[in-house]
PDB file of N, CA and C in Angstrom:
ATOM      1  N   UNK A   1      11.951 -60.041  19.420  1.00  0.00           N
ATOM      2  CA  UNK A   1      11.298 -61.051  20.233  1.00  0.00           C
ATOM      3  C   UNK A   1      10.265 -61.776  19.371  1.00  0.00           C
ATOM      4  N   UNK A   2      10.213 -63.397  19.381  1.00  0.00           N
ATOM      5  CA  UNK A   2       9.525 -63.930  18.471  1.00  0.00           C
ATOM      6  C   UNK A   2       8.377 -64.408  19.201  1.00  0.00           C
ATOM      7  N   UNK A   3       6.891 -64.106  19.334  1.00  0.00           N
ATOM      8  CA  UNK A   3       5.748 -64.414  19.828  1.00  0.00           C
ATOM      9  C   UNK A   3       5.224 -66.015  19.780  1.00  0.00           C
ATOM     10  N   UNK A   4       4.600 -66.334  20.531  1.00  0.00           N
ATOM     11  CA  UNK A   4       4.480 -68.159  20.414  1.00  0.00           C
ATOM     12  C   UNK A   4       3.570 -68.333  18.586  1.00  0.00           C
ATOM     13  N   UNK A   5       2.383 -67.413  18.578  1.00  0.00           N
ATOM     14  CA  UNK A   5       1.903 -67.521  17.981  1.00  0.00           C
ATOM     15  C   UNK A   5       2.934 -66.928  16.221  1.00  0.00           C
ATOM     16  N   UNK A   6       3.460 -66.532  16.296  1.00  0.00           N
ATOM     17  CA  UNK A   6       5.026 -66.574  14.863  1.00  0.00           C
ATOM     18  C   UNK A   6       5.126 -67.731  15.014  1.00  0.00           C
ATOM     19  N   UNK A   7       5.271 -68.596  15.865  1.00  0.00           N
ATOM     20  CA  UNK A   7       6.573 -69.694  15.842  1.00  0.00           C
ATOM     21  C   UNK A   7       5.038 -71.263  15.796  1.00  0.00           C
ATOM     22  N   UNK A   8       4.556 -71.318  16.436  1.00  0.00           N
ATOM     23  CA  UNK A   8       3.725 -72.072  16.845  1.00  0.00           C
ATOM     24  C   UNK A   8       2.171 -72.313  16.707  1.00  0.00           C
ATOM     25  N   UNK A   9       1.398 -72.023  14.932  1.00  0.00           N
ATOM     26  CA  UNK A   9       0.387 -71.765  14.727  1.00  0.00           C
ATOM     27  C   UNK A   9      -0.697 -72.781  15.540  1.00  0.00           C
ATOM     28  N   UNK A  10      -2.059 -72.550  16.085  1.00  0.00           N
ATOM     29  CA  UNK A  10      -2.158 -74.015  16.631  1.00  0.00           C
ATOM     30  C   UNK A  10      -3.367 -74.515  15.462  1.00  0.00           C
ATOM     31  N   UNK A  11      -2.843 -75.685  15.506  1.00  0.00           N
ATOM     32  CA  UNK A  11      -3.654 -76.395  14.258  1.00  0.00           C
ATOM     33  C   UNK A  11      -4.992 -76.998  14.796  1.00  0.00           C
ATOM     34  N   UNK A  12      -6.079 -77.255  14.054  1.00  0.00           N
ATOM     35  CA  UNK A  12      -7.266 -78.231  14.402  1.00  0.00           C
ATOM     36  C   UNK A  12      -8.020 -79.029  12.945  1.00  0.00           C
ATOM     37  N   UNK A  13      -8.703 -79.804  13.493  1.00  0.00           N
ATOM     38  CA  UNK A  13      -9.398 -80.297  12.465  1.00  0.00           C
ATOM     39  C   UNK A  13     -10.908 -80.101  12.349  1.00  0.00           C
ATOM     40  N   UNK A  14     -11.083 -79.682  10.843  1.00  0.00           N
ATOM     41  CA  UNK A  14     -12.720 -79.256  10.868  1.00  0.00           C
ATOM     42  C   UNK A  14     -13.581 -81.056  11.245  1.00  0.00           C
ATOM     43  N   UNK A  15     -14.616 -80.610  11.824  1.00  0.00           N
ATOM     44  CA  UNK A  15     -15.300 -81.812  12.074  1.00  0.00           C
ATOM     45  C   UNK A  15     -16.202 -81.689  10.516  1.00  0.00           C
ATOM     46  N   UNK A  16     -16.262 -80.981   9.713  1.00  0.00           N
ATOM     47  CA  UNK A  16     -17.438 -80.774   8.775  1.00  0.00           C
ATOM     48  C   UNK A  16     -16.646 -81.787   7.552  1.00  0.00           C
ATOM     49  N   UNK A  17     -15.525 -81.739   7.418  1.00  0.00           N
ATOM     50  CA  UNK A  17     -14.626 -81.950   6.262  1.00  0.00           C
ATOM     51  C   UNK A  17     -13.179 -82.564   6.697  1.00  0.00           C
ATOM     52  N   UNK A  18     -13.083 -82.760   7.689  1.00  0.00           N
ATOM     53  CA  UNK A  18     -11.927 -83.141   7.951  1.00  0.00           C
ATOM     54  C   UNK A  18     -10.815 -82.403   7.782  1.00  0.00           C
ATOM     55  N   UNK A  19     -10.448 -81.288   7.059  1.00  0.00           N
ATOM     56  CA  UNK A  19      -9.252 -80.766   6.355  1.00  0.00           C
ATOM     57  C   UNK A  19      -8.945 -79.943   7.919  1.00  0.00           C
ATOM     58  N   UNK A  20      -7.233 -79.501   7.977  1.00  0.00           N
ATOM     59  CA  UNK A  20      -6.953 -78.980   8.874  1.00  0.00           C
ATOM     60  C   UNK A  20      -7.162 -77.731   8.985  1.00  0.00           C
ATOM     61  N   UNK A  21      -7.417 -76.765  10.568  1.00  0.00           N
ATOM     62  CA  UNK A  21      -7.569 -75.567  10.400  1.00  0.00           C
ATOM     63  C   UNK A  21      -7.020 -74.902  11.312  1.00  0.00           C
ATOM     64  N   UNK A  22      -6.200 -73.712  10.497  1.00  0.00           N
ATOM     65  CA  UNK A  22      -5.214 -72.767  11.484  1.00  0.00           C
ATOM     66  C   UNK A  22      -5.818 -71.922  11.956  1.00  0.00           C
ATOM     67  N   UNK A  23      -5.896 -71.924  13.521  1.00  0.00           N
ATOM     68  CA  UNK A  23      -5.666 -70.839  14.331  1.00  0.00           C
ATOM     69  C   UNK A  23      -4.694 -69.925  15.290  1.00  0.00           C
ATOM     70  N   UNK A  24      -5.140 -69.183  15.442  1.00  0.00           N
ATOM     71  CA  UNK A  24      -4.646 -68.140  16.098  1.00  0.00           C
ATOM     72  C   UNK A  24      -4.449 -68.778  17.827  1.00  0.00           C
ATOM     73  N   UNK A  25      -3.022 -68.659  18.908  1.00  0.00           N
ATOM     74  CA  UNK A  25      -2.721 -69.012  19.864  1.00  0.00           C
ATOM     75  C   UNK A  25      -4.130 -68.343  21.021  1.00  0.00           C
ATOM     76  N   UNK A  26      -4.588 -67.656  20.441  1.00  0.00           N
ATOM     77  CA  UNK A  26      -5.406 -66.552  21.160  1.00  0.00           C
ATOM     78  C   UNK A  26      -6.387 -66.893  21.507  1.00  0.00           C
ATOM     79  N   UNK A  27      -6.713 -68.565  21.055  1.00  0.00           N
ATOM     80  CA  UNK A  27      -8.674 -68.697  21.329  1.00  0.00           C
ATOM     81  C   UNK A  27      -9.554 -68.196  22.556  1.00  0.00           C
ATOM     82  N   UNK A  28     -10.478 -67.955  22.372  1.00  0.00           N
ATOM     83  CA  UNK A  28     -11.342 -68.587  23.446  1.00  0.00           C
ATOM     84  C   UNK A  28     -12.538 -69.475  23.349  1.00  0.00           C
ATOM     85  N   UNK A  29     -12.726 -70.020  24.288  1.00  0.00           N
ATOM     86  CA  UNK A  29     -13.891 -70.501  23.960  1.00  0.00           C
ATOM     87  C   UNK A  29     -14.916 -69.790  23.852  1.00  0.00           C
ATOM     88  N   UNK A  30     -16.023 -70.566  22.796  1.00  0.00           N
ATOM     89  CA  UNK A  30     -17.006 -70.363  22.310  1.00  0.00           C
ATOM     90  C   UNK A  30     -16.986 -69.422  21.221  1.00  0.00           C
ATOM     91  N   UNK A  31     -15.551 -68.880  21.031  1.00  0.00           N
ATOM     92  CA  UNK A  31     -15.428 -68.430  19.447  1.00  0.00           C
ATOM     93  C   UNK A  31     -15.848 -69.016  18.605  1.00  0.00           C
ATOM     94  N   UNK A  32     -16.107 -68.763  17.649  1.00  0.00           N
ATOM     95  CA  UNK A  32     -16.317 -69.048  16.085  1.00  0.00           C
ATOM     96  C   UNK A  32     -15.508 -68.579  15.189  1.00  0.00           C
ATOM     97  N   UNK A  33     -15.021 -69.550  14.363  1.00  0.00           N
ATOM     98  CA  UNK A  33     -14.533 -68.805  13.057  1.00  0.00           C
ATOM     99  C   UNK A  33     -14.756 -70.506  12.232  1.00  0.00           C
ATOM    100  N   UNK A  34     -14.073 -69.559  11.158  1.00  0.00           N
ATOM    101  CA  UNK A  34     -14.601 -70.258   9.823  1.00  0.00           C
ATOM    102  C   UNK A  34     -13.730 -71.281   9.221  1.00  0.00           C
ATOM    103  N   UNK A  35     -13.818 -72.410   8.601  1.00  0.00           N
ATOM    104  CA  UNK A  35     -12.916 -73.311   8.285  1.00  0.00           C
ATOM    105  C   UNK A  35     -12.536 -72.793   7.002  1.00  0.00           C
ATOM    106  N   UNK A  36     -11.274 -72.756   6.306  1.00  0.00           N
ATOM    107  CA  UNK A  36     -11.231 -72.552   5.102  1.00  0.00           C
ATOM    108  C   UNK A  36     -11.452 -72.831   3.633  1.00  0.00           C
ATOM    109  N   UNK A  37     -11.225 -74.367   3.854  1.00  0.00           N
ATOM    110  CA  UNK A  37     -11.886 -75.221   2.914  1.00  0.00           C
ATOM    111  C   UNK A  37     -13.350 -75.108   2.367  1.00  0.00           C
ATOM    112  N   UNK A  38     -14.219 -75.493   3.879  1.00  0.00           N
ATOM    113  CA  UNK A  38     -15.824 -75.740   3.665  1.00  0.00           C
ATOM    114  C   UNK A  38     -16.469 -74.363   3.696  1.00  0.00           C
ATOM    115  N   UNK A  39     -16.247 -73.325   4.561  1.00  0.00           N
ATOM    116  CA  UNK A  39     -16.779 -72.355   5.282  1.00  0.00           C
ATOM    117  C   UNK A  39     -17.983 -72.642   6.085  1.00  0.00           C
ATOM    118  N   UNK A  40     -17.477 -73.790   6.521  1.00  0.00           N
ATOM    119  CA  UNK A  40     -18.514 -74.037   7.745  1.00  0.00           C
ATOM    120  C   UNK A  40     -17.964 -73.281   8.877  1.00  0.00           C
ATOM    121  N   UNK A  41     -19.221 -72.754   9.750  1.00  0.00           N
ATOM    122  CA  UNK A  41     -18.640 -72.326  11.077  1.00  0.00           C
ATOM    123  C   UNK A  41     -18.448 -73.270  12.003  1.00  0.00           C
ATOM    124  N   UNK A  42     -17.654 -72.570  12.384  1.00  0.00           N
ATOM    125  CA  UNK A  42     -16.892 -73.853  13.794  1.00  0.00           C
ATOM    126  C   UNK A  42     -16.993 -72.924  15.120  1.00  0.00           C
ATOM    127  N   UNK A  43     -17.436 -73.499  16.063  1.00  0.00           N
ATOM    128  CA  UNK A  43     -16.865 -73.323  17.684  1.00  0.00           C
ATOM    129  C   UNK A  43     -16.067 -74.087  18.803  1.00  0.00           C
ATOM    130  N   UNK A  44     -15.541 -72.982  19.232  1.00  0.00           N
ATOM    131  CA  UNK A  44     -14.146 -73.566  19.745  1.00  0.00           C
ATOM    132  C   UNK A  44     -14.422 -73.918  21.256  1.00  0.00           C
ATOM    133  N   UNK A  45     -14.640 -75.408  21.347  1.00  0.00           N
ATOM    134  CA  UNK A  45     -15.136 -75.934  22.470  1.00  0.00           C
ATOM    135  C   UNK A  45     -14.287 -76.406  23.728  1.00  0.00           C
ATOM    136  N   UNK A  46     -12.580 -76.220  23.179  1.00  0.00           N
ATOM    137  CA  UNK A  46     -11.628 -76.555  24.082  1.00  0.00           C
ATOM    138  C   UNK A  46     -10.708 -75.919  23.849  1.00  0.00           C
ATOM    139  N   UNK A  47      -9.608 -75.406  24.442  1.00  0.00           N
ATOM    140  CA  UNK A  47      -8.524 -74.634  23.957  1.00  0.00           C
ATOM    141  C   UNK A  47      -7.047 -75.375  23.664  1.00  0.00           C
ATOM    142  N   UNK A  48      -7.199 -76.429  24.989  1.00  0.00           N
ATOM    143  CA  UNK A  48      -5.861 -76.960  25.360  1.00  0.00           C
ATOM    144  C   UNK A  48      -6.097 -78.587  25.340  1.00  0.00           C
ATOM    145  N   UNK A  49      -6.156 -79.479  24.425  1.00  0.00           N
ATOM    146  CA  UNK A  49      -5.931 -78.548  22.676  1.00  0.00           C
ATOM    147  C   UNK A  49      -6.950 -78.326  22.683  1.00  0.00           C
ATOM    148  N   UNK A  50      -6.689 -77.726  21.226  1.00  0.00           N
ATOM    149  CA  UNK A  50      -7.745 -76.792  20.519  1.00  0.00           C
ATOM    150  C   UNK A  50      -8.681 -77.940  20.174  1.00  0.00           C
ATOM    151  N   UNK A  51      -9.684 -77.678  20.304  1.00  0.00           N
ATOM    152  CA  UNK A  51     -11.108 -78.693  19.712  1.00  0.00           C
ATOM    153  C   UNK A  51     -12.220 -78.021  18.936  1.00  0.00           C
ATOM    154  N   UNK A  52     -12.415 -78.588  17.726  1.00  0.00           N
ATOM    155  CA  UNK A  52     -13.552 -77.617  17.076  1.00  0.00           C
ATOM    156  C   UNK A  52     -14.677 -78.362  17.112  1.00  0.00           C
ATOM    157  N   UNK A  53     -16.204 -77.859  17.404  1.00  0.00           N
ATOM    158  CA  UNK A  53     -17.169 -78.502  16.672  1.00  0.00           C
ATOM    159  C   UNK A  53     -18.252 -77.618  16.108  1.00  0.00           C
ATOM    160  N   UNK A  54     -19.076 -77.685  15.230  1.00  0.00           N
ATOM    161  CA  UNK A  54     -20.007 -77.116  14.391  1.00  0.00           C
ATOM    162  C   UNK A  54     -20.935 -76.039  14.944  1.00  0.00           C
ATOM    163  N   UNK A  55     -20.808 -75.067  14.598  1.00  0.00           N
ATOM    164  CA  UNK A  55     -21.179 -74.003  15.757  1.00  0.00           C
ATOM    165  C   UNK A  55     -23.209 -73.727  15.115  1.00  0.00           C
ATOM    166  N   UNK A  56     -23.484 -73.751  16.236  1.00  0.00           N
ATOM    167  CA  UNK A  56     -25.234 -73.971  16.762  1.00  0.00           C
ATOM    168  C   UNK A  56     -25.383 -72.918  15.373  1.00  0.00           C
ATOM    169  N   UNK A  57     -26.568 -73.112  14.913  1.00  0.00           N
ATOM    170  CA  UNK A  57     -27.266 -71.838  13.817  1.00  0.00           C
ATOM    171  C   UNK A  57     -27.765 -71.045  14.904  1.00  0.00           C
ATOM    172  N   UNK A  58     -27.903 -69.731  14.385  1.00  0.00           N
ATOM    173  CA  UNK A  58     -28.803 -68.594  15.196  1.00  0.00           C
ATOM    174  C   UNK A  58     -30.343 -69.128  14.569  1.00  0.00           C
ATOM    175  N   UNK A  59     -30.807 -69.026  15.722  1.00  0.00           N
ATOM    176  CA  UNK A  59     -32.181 -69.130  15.535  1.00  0.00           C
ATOM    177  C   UNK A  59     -33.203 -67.536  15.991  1.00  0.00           C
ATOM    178  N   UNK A  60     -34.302 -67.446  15.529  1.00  0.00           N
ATOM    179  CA  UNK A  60     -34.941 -66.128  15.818  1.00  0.00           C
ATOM    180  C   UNK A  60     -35.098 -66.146  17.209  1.00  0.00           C
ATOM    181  N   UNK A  61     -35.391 -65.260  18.436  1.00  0.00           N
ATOM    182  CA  UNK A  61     -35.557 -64.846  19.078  1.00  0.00           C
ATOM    183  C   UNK A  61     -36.825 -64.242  19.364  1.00  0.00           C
ATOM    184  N   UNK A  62     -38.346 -65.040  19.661  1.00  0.00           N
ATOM    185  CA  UNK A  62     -39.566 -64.236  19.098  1.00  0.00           C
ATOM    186  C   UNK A  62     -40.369 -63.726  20.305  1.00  0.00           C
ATOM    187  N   UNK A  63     -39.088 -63.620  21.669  1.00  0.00           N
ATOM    188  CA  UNK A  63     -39.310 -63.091  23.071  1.00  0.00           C
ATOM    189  C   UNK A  63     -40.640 -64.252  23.537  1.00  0.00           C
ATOM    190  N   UNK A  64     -40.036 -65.087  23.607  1.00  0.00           N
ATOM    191  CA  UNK A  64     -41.540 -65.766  24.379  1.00  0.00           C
ATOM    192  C   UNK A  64     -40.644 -66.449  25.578  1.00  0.00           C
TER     193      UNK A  64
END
C-alpha cells in the first residue's frame, strides 16, 4: 500500500529566500520547521495549501 505522503510530497515556498520547501503530508498548524536552503524557521500558518511564514523569535518570559 502506497501512503499519500510516498507519492505526493507537499511542497511550499520559503518566504525568507524564496527556494522551495518539502514537507511532510502531516502538518499542523503552528509547526515549525526549518527551510533547507536558509535555515530560517518557518511556521506553518495554513495547511490546505500549505502556507509558510517566518516563525515569531522566542522571547524571555520575565513573569510580569
Amino acid at each position: 500500500m502506497t501512503t499519500r505522503e510516498e507519492v505526493d510530497p507537499v511542497s511550499a515556498v520559503c518566504p525568507e529566500c524564496e527556494s522551495p520547501v518539502q514537507t511532510s503530508v502531516q502538518l499542523r498548524l503552528s509547526e515549525v520547521i526549518d527551510c533547507a536552503d536558509c535555515r530560517t524557521e518557518l511556521e506553518v500558518v495554513a495547511v490546505e495549501p500549505v502556507l509558510l511564514a517566518l516563525a515569531p523569535e522566542v522571547e524571555e518570559d520575565w513573569g510580569e
